[in-house]
Protein backbone atom coordinates (compact mmCIF):
# COMPACT_ATOMS: atom_id res chain seq x y z
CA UNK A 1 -57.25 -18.37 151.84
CA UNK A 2 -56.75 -21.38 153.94
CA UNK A 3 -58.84 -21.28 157.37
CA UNK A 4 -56.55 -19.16 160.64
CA UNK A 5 -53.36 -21.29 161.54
CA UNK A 6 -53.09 -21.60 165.62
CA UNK A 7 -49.73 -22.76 166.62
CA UNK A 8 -48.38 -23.86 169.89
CA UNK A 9 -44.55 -23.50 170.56
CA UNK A 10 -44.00 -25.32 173.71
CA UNK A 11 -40.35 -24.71 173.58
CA UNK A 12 -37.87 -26.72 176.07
CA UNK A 13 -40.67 -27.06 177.87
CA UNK A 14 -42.38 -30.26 179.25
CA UNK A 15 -41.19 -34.12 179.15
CA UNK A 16 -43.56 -37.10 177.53
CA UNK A 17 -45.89 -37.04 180.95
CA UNK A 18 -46.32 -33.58 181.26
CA UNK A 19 -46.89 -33.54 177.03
CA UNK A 20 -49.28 -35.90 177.33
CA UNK A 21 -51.45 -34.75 179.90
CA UNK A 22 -51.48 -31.05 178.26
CA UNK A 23 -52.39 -32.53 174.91
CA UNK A 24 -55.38 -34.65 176.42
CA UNK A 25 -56.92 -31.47 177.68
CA UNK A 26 -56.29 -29.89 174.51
CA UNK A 27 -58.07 -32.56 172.21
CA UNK A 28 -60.67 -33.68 174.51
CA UNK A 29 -62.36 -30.05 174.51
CA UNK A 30 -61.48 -29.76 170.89
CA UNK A 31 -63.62 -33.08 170.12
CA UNK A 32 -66.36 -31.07 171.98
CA UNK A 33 -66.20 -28.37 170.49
CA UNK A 34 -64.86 -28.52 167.15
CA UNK A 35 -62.92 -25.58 165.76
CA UNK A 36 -62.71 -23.96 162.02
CA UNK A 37 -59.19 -22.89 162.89
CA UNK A 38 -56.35 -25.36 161.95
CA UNK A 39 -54.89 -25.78 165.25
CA UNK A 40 -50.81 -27.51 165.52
CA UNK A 41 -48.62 -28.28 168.59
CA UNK A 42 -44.68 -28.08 168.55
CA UNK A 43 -43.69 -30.29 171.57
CA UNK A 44 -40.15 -31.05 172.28
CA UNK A 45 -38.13 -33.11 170.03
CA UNK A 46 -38.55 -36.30 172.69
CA UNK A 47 -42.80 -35.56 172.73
CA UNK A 48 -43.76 -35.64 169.21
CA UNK A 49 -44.05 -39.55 168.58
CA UNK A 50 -46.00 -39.78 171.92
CA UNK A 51 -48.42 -36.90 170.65
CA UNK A 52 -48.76 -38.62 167.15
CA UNK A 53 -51.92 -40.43 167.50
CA UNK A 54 -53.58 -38.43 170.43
CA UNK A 55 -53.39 -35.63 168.52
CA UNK A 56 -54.78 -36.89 165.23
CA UNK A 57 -57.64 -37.79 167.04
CA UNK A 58 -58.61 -34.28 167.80
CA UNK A 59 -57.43 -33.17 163.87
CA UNK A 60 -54.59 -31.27 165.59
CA UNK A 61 -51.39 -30.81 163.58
CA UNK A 62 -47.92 -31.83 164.84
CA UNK A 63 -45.50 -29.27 164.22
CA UNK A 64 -41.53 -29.36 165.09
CA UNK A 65 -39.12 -26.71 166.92
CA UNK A 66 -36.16 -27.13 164.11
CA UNK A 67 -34.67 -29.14 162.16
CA UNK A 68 -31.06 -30.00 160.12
CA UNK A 69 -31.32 -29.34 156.26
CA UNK A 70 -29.07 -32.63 155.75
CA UNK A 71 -30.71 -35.99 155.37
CA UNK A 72 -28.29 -37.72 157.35
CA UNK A 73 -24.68 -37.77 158.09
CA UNK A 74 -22.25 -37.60 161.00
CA UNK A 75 -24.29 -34.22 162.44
CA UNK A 76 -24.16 -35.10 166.30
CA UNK A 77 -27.23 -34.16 167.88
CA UNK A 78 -29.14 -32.91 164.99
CA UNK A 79 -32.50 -34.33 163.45
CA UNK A 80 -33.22 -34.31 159.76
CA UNK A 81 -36.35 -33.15 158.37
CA UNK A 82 -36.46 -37.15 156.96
CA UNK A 83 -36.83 -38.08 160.32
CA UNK A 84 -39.25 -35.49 161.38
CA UNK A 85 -41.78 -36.73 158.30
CA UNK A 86 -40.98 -40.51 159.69
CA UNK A 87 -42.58 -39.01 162.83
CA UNK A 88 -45.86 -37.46 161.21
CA UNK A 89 -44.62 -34.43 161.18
CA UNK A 90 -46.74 -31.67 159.70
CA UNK A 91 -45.04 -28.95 159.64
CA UNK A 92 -41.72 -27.22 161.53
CA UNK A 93 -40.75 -24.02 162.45
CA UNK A 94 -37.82 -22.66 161.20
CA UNK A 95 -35.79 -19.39 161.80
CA UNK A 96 -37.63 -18.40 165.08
CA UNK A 97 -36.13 -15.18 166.91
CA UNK A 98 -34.25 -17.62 169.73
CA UNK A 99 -32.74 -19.95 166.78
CA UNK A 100 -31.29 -16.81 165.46
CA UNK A 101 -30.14 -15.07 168.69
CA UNK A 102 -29.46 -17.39 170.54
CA UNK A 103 -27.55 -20.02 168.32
CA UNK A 104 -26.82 -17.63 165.94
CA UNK A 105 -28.17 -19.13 162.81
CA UNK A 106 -27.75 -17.84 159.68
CA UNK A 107 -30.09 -16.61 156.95
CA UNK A 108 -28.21 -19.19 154.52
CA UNK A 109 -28.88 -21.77 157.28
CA UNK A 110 -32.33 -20.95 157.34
CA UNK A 111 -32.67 -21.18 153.37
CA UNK A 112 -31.73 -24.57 153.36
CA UNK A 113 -33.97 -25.89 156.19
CA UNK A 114 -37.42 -24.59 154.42
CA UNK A 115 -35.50 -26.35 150.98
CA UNK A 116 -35.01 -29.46 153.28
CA UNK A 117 -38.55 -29.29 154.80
CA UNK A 118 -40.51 -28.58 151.45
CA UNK A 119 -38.52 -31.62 150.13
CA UNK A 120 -39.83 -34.10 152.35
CA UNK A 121 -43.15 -32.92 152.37
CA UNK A 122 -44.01 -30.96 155.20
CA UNK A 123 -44.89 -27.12 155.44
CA UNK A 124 -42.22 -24.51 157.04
CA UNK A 125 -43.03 -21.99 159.26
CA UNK A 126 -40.41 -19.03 158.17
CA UNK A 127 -39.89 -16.92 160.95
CA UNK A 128 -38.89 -13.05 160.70
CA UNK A 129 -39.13 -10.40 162.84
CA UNK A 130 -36.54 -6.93 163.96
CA UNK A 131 -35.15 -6.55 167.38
CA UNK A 132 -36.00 -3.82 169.61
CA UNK A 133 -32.82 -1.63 168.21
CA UNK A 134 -33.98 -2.64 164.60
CA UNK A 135 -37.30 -1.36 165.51
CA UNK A 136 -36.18 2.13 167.09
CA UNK A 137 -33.66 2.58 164.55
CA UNK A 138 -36.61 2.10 161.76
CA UNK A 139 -34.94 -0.87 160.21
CA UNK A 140 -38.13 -3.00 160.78
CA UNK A 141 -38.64 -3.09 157.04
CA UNK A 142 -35.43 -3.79 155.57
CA UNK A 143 -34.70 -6.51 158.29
CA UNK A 144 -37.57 -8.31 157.48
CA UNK A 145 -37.02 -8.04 153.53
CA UNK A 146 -33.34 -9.21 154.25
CA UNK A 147 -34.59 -12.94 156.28
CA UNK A 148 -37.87 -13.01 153.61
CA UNK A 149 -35.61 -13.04 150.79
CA UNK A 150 -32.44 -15.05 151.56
CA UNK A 151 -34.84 -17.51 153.10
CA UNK A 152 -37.10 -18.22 150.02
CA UNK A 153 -34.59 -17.40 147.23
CA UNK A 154 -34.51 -20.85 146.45
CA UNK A 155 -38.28 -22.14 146.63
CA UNK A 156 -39.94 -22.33 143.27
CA UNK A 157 -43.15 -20.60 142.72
CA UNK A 158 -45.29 -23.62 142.70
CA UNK A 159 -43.88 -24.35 146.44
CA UNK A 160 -44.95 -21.16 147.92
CA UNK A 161 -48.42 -22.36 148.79
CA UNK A 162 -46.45 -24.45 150.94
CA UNK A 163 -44.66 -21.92 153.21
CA UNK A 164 -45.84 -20.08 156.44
CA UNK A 165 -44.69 -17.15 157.64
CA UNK A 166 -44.53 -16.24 160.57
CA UNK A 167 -43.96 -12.24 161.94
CA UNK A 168 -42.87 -12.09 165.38
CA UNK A 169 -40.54 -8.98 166.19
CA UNK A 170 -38.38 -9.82 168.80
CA UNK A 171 -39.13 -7.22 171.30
CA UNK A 172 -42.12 -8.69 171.59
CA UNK A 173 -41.41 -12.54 172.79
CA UNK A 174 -41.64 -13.28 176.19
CA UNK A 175 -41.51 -9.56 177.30
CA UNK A 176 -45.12 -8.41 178.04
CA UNK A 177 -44.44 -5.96 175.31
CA UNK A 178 -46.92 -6.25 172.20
CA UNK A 179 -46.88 -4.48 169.13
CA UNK A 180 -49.63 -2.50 168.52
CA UNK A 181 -52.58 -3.33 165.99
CA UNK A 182 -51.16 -0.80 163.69
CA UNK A 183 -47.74 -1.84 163.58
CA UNK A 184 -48.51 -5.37 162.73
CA UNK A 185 -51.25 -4.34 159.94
CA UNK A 186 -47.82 -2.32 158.60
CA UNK A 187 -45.66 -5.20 158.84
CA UNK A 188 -47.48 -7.53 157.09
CA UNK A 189 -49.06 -5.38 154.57
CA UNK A 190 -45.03 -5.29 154.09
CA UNK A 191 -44.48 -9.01 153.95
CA UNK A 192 -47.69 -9.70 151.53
CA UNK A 193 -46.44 -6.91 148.97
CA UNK A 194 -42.91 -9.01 148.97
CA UNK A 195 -44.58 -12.38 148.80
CA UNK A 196 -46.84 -10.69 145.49
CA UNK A 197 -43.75 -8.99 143.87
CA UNK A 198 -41.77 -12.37 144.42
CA UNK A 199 -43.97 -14.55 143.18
CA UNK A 200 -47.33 -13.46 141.92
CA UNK A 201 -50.50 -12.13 143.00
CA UNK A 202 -52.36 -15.00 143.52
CA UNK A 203 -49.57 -17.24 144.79
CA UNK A 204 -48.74 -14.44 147.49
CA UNK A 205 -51.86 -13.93 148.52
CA UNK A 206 -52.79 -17.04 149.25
CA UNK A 207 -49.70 -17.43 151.90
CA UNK A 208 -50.79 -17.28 155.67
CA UNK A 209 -49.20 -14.55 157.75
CA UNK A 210 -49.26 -15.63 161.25
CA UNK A 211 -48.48 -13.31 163.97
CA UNK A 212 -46.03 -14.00 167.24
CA UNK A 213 -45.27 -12.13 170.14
CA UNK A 214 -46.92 -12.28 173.80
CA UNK A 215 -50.21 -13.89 172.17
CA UNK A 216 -52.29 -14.37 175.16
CA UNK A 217 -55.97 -14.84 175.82
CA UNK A 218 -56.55 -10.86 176.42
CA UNK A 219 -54.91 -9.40 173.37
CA UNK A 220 -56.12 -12.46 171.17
CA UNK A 221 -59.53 -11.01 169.89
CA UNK A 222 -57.76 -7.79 169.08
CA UNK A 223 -55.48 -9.45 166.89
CA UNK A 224 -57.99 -11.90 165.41
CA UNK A 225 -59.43 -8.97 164.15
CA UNK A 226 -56.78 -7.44 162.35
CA UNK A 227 -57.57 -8.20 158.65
CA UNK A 228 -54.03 -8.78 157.47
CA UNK A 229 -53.27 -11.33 160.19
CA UNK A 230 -54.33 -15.22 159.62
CA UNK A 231 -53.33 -17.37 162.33
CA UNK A 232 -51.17 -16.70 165.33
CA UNK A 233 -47.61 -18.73 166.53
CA UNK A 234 -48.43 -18.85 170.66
CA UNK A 235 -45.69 -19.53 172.83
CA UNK A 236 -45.83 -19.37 177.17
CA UNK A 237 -49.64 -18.85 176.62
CA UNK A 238 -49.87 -22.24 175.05
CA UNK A 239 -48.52 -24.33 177.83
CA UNK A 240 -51.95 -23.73 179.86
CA UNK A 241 -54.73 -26.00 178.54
CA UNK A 242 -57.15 -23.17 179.23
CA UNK A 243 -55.56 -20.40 178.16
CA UNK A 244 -54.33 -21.80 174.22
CA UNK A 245 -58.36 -22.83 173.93
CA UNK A 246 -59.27 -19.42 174.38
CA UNK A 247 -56.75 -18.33 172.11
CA UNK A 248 -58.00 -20.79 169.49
CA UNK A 249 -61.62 -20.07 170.46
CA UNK A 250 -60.54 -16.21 169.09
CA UNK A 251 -59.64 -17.37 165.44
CA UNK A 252 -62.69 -19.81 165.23
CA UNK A 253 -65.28 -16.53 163.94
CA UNK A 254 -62.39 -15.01 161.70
């Protein structure tokens, strides 16, 4: 198994100055104190060329928010995974909770960004995860089993290795709420027995399962130490120099 993947989704939040600054703080105590964690940032679109070489420095990864699954074309307003490796992109995230929900993409949609990622060299970060209805309604399962496999029906068993998944149930993002030790040791005990039966055992279980979902610096520990988990996708808690260390600081014993 690779080493614990820490991601930070910045979301819409923060232009080139205020990117800059947070990434400084982030790489200069990194340099200090070097981590065994594989740490990544996802800045907004108008950050990531800016963070490029500060960020290499400090052996961070540069991760995007999205992408288009077309090359090119007459897409207004869209960015192609092409241009996202042009950057030094590492690797994007695709299919988060507020892509779906709020911009209502589709599973198809999502298939053919991780094809389009894969393709130009950069790992995906397949998001799943139920609602708070889904959840209560025990659908948790099947929802997840739905996004797993329309999103990786298409990607070859020698391109696994090169997908991350991501659980992060939606009732759970931005709302204080967290899901309990138990019910994410369920959940991806759930995921790695699809990842197995889709591909094989080896292939599957080499595939990091990140978890995502109010990650902060007081729950962090707990969830470093669930076995099943291998890396965590951070969002509000990662805007706070401080706060993401200590996060990443967590995963460094795993």
């Amino acid at each position: 198994m690779n080493p614990p993947l820490v991601v930070g989704n910045w979301k819409m939040n923060g232009g080139q100055k205020a990117s800059l600054e947070l990434v400084r703080k982030i790489s200069n105590q990194l340099r200090k104190h070097p981590t065994p964690a594989q740490v990544a940032l996802a800045p907004p679109f108008t950050a990531l060329s800016a963070l490029k070489k500060i960020a290499e420095k400090a052996r961070i990864d540069l991760a995007a928010q999205n992408c288009d699954w077309h090359d090119s074309g007459a897409f207004t307003g869209e960015i192609s995974s092409a241009m996202l490796q042009e950057i030094g992109c590492d690797l994007v995230i695709i299919g988060h909770s507020e892509r779906r929900h709020i911009f209502c993409e589709s599973d198809d949609a999502i298939a053919q960004k991780i094809a389009a990622v894969i393709r130009h060299g950069m790992r995906p970060i397949l998001c799943v995860g139920e609602t708070i209805d889904e959840r209560k309604g025990d659908q948790t399962s099947a929802v997840i089993m739905r996004q797993l496999d329309s999103a990786l029906k298409g990607i070859a068993e020698d391109a696994i290795d090169k997908v991350e998944i991501a659980y992060e149930p939606v009732w759970a993002i931005g709302t204080g709420l967290n899901a309990t030790a138990e019910q994410i040791r369920e959940t991806h005990a759930q995921i790695r027995k699809f990842l197995i039966s889709r591909f094989d055992k080896t292939k599957g279980e080499h595939v990091r399962i990140l978890y995502g979902g109010s990650v902060k610096p007081d729950n962090a520990e707990t969830i470093a130490r669930i076995e099943s988990v291998n890396g965590v996708l951070v969002g509000g808690a990662s805007l706070m120099a401080d706060s993401f260390l200590e996060i990443i600081r967590a995963f460094s014993v795993k």
